[in-house]
Protein backbone atom coordinates (compact mmCIF):
# COMPACT_ATOMS: atom_id res chain seq x y z
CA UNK A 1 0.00 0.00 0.00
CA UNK A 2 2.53 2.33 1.01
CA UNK A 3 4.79 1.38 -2.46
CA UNK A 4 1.55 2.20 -4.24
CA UNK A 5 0.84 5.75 -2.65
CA UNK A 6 4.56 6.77 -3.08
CA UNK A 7 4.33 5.98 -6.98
CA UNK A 8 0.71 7.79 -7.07
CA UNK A 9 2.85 10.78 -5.02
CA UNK A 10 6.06 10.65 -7.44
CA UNK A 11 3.63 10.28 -10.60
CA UNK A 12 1.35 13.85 -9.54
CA UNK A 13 5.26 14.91 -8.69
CA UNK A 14 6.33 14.59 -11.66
CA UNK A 15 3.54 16.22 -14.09
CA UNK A 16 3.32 19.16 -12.08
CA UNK A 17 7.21 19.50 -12.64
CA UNK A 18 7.05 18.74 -16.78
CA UNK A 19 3.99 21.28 -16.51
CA UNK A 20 6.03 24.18 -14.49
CA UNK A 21 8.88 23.23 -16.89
CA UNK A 22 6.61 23.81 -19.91
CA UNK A 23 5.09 27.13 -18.57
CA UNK A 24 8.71 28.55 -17.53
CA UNK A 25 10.70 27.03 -20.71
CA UNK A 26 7.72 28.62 -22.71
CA UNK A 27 6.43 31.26 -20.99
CA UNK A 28 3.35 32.01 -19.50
CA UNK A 29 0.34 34.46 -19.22
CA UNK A 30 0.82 36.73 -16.48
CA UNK A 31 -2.97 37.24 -16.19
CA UNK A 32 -3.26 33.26 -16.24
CA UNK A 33 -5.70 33.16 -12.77
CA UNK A 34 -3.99 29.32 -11.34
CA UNK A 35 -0.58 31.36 -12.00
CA UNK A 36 -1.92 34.72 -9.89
CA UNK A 37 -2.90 32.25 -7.59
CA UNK A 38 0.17 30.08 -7.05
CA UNK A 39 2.38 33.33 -7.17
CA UNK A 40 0.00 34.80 -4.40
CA UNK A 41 0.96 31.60 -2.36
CA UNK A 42 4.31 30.86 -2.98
CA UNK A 43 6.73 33.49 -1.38
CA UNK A 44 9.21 35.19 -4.43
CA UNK A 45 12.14 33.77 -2.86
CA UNK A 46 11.01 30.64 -2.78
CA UNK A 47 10.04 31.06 -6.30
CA UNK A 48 13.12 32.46 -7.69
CA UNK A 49 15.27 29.40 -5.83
CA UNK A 50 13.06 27.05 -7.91
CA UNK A 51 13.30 29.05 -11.05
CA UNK A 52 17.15 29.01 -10.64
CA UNK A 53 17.38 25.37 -9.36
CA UNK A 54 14.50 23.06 -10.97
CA UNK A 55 14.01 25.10 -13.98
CA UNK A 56 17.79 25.80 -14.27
CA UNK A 57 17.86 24.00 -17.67
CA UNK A 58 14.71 25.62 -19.26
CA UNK A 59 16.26 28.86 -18.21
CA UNK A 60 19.52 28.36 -19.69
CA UNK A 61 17.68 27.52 -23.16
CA UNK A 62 15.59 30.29 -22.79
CA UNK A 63 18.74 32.64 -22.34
CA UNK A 64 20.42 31.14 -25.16
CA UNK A 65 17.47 31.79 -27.46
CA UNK A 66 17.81 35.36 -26.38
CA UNK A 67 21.29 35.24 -27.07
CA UNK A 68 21.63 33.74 -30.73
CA UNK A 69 18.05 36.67 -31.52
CA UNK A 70 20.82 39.02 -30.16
CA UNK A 71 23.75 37.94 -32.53
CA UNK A 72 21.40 37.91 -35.55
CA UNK A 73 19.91 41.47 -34.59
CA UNK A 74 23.61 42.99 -34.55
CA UNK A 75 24.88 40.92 -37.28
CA UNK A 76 22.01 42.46 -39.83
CA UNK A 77 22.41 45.84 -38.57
CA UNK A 78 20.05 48.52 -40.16
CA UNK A 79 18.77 45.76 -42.15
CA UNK A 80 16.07 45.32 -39.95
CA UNK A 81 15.14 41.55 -40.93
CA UNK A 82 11.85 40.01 -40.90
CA UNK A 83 12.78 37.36 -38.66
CA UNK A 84 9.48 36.11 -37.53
CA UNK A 85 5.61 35.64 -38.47
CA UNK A 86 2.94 33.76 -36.95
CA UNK A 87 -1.13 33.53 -36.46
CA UNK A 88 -2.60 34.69 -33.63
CA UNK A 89 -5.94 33.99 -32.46
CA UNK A 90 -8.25 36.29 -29.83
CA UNK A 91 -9.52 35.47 -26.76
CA UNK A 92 -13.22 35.95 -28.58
CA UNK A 93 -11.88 33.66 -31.22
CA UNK A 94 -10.44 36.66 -34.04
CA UNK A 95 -8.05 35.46 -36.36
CA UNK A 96 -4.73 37.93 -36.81
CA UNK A 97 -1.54 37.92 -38.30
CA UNK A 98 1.73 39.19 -36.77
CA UNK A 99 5.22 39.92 -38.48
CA UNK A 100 8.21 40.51 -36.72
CA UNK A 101 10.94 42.78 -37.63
CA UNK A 102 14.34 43.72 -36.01
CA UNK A 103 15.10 47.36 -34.66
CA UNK A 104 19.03 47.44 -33.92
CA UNK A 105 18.14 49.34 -30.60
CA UNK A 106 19.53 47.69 -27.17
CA UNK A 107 16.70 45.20 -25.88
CA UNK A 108 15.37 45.87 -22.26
CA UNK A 109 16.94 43.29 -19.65
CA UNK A 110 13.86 42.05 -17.45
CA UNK A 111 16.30 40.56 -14.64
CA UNK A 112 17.76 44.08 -13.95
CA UNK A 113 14.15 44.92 -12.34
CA UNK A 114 11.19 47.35 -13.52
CA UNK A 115 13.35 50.47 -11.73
CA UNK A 116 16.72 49.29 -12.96
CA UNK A 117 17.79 52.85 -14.79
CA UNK A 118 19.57 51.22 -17.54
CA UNK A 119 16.12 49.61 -18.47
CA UNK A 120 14.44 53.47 -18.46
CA UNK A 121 17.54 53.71 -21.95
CA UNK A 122 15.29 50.62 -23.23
CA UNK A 123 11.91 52.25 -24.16
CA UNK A 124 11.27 52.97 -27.46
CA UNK A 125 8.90 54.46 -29.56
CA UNK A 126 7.82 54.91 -32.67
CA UNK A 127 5.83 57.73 -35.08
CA UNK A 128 4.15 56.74 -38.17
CA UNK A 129 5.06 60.00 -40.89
CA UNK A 130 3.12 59.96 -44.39
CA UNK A 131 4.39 57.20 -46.32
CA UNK A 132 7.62 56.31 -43.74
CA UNK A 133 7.93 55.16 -39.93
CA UNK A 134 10.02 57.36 -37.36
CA UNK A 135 11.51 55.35 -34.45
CA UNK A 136 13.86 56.35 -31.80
CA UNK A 137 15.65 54.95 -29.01
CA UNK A 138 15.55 55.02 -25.14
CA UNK A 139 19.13 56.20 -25.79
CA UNK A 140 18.03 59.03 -28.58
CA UNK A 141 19.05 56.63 -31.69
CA UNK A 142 16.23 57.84 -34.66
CA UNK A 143 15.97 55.97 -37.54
CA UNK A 144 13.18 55.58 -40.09
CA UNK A 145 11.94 53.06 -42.80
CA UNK A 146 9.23 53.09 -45.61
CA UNK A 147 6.24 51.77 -44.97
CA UNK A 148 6.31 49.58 -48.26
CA UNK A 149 8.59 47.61 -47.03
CA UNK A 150 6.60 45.91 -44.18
CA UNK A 151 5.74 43.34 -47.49
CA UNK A 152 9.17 42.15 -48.17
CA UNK A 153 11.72 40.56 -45.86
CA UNK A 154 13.48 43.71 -44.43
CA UNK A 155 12.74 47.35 -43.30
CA UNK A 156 15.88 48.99 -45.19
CA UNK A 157 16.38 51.32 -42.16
CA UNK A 158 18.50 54.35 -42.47
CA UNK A 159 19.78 56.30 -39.59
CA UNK A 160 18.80 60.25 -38.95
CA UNK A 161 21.82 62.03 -37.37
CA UNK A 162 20.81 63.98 -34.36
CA UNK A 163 21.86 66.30 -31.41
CA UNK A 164 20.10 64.51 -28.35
CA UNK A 165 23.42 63.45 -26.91
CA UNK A 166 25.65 66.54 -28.09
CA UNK A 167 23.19 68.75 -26.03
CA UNK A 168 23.11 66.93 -23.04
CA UNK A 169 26.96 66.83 -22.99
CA UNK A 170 27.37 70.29 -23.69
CA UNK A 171 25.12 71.13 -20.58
CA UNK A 172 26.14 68.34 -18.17
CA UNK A 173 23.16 66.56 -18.25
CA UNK A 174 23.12 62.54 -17.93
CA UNK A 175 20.46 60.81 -20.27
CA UNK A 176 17.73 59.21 -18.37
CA UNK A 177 15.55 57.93 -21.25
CA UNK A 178 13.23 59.41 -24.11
CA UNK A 179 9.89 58.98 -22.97
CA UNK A 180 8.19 59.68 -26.04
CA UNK A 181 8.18 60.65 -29.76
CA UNK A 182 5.55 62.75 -31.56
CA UNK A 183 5.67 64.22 -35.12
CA UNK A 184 2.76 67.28 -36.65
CA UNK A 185 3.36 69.95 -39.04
CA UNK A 186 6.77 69.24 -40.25
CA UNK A 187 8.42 69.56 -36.21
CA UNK A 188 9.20 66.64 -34.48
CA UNK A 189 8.86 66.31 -30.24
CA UNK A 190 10.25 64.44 -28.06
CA UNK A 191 10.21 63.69 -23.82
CA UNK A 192 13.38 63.18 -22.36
CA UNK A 193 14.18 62.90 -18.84
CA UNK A 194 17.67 63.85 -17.96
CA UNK A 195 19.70 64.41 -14.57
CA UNK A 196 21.48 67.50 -13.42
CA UNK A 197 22.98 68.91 -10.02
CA UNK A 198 19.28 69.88 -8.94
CA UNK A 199 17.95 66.28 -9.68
CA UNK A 200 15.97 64.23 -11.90
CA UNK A 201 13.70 66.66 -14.72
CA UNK A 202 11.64 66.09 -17.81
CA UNK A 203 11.05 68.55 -20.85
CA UNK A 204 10.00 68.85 -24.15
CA UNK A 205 12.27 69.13 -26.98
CA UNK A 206 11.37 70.02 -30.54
CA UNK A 207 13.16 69.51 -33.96
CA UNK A 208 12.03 70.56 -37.60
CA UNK A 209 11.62 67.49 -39.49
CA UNK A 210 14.74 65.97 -41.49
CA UNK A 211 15.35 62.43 -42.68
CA UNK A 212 19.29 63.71 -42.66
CA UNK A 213 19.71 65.10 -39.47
CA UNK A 214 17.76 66.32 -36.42
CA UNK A 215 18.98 69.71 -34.18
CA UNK A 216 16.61 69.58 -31.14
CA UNK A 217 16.02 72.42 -29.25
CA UNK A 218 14.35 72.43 -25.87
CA UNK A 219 10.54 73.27 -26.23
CA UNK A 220 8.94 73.67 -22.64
CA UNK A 221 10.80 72.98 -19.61
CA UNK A 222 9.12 71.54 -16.87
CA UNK A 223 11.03 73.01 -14.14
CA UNK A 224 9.96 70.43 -12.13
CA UNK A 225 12.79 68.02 -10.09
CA UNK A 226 12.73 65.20 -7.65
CA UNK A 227 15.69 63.77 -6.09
CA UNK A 228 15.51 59.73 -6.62
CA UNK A 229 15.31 58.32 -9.95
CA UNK A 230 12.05 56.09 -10.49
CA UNK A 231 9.94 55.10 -13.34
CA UNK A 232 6.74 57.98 -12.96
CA UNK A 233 7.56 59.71 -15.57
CA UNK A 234 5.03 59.89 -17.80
CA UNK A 235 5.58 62.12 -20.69
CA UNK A 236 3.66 61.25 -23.91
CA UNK A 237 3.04 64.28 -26.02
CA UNK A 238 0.03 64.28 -28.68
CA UNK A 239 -2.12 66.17 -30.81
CA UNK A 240 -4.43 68.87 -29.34
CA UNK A 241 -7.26 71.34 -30.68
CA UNK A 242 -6.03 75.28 -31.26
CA UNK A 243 -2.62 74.65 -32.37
CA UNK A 244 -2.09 73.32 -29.19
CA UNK A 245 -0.33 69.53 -28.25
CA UNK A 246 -0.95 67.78 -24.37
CA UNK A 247 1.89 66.95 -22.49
CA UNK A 248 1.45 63.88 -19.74
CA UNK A 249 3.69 64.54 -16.97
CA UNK A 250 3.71 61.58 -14.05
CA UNK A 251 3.99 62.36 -9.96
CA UNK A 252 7.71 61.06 -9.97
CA UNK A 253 7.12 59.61 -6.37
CA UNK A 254 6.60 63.35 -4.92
CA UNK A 255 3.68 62.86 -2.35
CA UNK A 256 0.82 64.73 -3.10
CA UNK A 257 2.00 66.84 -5.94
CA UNK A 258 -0.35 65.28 -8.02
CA UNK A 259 -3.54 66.79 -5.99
CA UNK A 260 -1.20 70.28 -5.80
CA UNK A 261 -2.19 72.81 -9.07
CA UNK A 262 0.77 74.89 -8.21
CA UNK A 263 2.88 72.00 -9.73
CA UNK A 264 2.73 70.15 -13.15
CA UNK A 265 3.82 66.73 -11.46
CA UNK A 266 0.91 63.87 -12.34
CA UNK A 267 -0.93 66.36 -14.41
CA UNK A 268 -1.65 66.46 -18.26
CA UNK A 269 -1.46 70.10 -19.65
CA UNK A 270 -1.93 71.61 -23.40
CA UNK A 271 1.21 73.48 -24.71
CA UNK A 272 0.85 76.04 -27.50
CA UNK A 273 3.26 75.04 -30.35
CA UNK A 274 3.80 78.98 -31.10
CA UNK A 275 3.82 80.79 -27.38
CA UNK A 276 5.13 77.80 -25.43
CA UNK A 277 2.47 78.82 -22.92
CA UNK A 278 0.88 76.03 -20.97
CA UNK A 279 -2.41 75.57 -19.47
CA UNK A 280 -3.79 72.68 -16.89
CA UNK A 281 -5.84 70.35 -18.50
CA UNK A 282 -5.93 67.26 -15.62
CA UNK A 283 -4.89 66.47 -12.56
CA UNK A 284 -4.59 63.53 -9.91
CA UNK A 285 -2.51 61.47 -12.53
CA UNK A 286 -0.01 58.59 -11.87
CA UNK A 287 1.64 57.59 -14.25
CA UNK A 288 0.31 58.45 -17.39
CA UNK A 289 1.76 55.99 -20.54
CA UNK A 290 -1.23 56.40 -23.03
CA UNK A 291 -2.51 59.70 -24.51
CA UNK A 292 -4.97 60.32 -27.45
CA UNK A 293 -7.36 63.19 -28.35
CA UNK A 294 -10.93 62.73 -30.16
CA UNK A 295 -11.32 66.43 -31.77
CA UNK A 296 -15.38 66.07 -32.67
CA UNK A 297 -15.93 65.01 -29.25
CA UNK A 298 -13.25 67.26 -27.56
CA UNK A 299 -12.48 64.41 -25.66
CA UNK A 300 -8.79 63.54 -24.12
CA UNK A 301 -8.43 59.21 -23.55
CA UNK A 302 -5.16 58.89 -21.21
CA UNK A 303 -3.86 55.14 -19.73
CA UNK A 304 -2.15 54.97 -16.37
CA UNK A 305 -0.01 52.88 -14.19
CA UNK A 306 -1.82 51.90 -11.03
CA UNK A 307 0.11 50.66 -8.23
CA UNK A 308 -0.22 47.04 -7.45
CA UNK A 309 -3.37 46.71 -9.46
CA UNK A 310 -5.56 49.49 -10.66
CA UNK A 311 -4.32 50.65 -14.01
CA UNK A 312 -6.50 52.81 -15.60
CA UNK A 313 -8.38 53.85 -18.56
CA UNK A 314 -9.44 57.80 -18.10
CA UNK A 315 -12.12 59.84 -20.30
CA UNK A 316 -11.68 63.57 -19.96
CA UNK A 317 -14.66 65.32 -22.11
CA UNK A 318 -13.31 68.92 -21.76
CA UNK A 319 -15.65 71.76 -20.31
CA UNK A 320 -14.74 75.12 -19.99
CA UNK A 321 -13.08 75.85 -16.35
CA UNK A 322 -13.19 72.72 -15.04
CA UNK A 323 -10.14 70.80 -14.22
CA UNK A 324 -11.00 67.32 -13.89
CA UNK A 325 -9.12 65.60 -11.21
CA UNK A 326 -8.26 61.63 -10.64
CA UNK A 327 -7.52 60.99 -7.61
CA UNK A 328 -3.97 60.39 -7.56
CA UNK A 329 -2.10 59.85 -5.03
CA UNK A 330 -5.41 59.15 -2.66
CA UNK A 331 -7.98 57.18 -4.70
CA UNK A 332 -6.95 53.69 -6.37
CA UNK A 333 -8.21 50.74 -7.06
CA UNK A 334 -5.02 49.20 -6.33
CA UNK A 335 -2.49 48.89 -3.45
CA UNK A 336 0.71 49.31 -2.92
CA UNK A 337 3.36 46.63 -2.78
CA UNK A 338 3.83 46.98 0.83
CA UNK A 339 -0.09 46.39 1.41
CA UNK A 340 -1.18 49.99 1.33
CA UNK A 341 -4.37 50.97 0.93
CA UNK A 342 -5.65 53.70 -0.93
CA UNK A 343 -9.92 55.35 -1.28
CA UNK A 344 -11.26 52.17 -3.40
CA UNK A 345 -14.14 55.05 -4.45
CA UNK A 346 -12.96 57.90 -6.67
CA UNK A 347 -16.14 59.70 -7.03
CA UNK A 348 -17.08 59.41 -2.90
CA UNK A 349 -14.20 62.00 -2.84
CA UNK A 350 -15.26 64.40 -5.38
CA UNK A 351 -12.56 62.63 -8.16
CA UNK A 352 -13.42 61.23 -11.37
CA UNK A 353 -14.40 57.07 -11.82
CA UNK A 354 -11.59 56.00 -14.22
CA UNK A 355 -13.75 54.49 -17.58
CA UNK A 356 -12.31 51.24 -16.74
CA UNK A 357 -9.80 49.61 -14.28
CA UNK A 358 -7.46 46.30 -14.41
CA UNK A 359 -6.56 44.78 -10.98
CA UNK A 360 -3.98 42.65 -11.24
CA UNK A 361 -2.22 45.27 -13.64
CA UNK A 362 -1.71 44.94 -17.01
CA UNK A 363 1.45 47.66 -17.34
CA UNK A 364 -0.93 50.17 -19.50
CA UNK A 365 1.18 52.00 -22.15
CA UNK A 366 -0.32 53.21 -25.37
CA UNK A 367 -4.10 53.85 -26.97
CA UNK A 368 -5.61 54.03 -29.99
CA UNK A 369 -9.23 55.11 -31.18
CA UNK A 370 -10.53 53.80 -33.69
CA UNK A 371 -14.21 55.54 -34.73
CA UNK A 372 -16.70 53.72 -36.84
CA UNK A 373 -15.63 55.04 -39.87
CA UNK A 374 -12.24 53.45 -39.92
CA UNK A 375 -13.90 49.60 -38.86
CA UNK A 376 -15.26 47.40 -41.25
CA UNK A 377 -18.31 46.77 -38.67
CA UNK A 378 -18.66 50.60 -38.25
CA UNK A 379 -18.34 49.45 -34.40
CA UNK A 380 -16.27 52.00 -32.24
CA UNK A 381 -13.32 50.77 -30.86
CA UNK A 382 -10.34 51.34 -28.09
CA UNK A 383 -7.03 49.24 -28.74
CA UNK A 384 -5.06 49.34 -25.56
CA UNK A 385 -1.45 47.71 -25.23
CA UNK A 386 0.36 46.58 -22.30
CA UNK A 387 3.33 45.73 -20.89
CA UNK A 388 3.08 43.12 -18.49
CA UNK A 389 0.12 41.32 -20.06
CA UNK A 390 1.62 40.73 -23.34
CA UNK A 391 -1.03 42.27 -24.94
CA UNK A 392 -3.62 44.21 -27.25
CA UNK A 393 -7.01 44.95 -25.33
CA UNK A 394 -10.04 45.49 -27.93
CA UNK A 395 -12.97 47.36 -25.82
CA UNK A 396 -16.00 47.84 -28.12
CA UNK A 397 -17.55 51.08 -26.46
CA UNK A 398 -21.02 52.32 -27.42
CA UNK A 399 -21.84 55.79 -29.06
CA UNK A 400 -22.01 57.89 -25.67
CA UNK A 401 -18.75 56.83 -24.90
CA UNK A 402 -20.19 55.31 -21.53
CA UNK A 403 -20.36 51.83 -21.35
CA UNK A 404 -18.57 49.05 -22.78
CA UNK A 405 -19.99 46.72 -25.08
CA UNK A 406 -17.38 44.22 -25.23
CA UNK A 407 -13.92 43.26 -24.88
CA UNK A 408 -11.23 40.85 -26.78
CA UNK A 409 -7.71 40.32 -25.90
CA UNK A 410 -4.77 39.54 -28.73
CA UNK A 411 -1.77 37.80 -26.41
CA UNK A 412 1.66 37.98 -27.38
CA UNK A 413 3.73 35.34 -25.65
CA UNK A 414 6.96 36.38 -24.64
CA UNK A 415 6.64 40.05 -25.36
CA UNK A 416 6.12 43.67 -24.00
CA UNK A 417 4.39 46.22 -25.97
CA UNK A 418 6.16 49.37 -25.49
CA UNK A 419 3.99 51.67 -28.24
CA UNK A 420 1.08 51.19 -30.66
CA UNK A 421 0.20 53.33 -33.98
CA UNK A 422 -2.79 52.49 -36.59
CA UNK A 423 -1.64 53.18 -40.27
CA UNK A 424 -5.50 53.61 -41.70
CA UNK A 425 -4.08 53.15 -45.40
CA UNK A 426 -1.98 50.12 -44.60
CA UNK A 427 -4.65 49.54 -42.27
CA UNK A 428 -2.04 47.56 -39.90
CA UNK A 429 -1.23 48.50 -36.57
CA UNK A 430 2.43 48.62 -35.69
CA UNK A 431 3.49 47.40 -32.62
CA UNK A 432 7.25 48.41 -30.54
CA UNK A 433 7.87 45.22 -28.52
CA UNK A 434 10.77 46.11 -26.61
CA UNK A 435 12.38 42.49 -25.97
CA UNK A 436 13.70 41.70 -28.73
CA UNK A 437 13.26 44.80 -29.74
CA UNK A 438 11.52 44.62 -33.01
CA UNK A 439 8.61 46.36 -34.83
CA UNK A 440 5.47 43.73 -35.31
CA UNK A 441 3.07 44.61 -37.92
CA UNK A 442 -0.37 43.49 -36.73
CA UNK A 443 -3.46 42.23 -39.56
CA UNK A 444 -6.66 41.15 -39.05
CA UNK A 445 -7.18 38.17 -40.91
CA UNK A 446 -11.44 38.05 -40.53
């Protein structure tokens, strides 16, 4: 009897270790609710001693499949090869089509940690310009491609000379990261946090358009410092009514600033392209990573990072001299890592109810609208990305803009979506994954 149990015992064993090995050789879903729920029991240094014990073989495969995808990126240069495609089906059953191709940009190293500085040099993004695609580096690398050539077997990239790192040297400023890339009416803006003797800053920096050679000059400064890097940032710049662009700006860890109008810290706020003046648009922000503006319904869509849980989706109809606030850094839906507790309710405290939340977090970054006119089945639609869910959220929203009909998610194993553009000719999304890094191009095959 006893022979028997231990064989039933070493069996369940054993396919529980093949399955782990499968999940951690292949990857996994982070939403996955059994793997939530064994993470939630198992402490994370138990975990990682398995990881790096049990699973030291899968891991070692893993890391050498990284490692040969890192020779070939280098060895092809600004070739950027199509080195992958595959079909991808929805959670709601959609057929799509994905194409990988390689950016020659340094890929973002997950076991340096989410606040590892090196990995805030690893975000890139990417601007889609007439008939070519603008891309530039956490490091300030731009390059650009022709659209065209997402139907053949490489991008052709060509480099664009620029003056990102000349500037900072010239002032004594260390490079942080670009948080963002935005291109309208021949000028070309980007984010970039940098470091000086007063602290850690973020500004605006603005270049007229040049497939040769960029000379940015700064655009708006912030004047806004904190004194311990982290990853808060915000910064994504886009389009705005009245010659105008919005400017997301995150709390950068600075208690309270976001509920304080006196400073721009966890706010969004319109710039005009001509005076440089700024006015508030939003407050009570986190971290905001997605920005988009709806001009017939004068409506601003931003995504942000909650804490532990509670990323957001935000709807900000504009009305004249009212400054919608969020709640930041008193109402969440989520908690912090250390078990803090925020105000579940927003709108108890006189804050806006975010459109829609995600507890556990996805990692939010970008958003695109899509209106009827640009859908096949004239349905209204909100493509989100994310970061740690692999993944392209489809929320079907009805005409008011206040309710959601229904949802799909497209899961990319293995990656993190960085930035997301529509090309409505092409009509292809294009996708930064910042592993690898590559560009995906994105069809729907129904």
């Amino acid at each position: 009897m006893g022979k028997k149990v231990f064989l039933i015992l070493t069996f369940i064993f054993f396919i529980c270790v093949v399955s782990f090995w499968k999940i951690v050789n292949e990857g996994y879903d982070r939403q996955n609710k059994i793997i939530l729920f064994i993470k939630k029991i198992i402490p994370s240094q138990i975990a990682r001693k398995v990881e790096s014990t049990i699973f030291m073989i899968p891991n070692l495969k893993k890391n050498n499949y990284l490692l040969d995808m890192q020779v070939k990126k280098y060895e092809q240069g600004l070739a950027g090869n199509l080195f992958r495609e595959q079909s991808v089906v929805s959670s709601n059953k959609k057929n799509y089509y994905i194409k990988e191709f390689f950016l020659p940009f340094k890929r973002l190293d997950i076991k340096l940690g989410w606040a590892a500085t090196e990995n805030s040099k690893r975000a890139h993004y990417l601007e889609i310009v007439n008939d070519k695609v603008l891309v530039i580096s956490g490091l300030g690398q731009t390059i650009y491609f022709s659209k065209e050539n997402i139907n053949t077997k490489s991008l052709n990239q060509k480099e664009i000379k620029n003056n990102i790192l000349s500037y900072l040297n010239q002032n004594n400023y260390k490079l942080i990261g670009i948080r963002d890339l935005f291109v309208e009416d021949n000028y070309v803006y980007i984010s970039l946090q940098h470091k000086d003797k007063k602290g850690f800053t973020i500004n605006v920096y603005r270049a007229e358009l040049n497939f040769e050679e960029l000379k940015f000059k700064p655009f708006f400064i912030t004047d806004e410092y904190w004194q311990e890097y982290n990853v808060f940032s915000g910064g994504r710049i886009e389009r705005f009514k009245d010659n105008k662009i919005i400017f997301s700006i995150g709390y950068s860890y600075v208690k309270l600033a976001a509920q304080d109008k006196d400073s721009l810290l966890g706010k969004i706020i319109s710039i005009d392209k001509n005076t440089k003046k700024h006015e508030l648009i939003s407050m009570g922000h986190r971290n905001p990573q997605g920005l988009s503006y709806v001009e017939n319904l004068n409506l601003i869509i931003n995504t942000e990072h909650g804490p532990k849980g509670g990323d957001e989706i935000n709807f900000n109809f504009i009305k004249k001299n009212e400054i919608p606030n969020y709640g930041w850094d008193i109402s969440s839906y989520g908690v912090e890592y250390d078990g803090t507790k925020y105000r579940d309710s927003h709108s108890e405290h006189g804050f806006v109810e975010p459109f829609k939340y995600y507890t556990p977090s996805i990692g939010i970054s970008e958003l695109v609208y899509l209106p009827s006119r640009k859908n096949l089945d004239g349905k209204k639609y909100l493509f989100v990305s994310s970061l740690r869910a692999a993944s392209i959220y489809k929320i079907e929203i009805n005409d008011e803009f206040s309710q959601i009909i229904n949802e799909d998610r497209i899961f990319f194993k293995e990656q993190r979506l960085r930035d997301l553009e529509f090309d409505e000719k092409l009509g292809v999304f294009f996708i930064l994954f910042e592993k690898t890094p590559s560009i995906g191009i994105l069809y729907s095959k129904n």
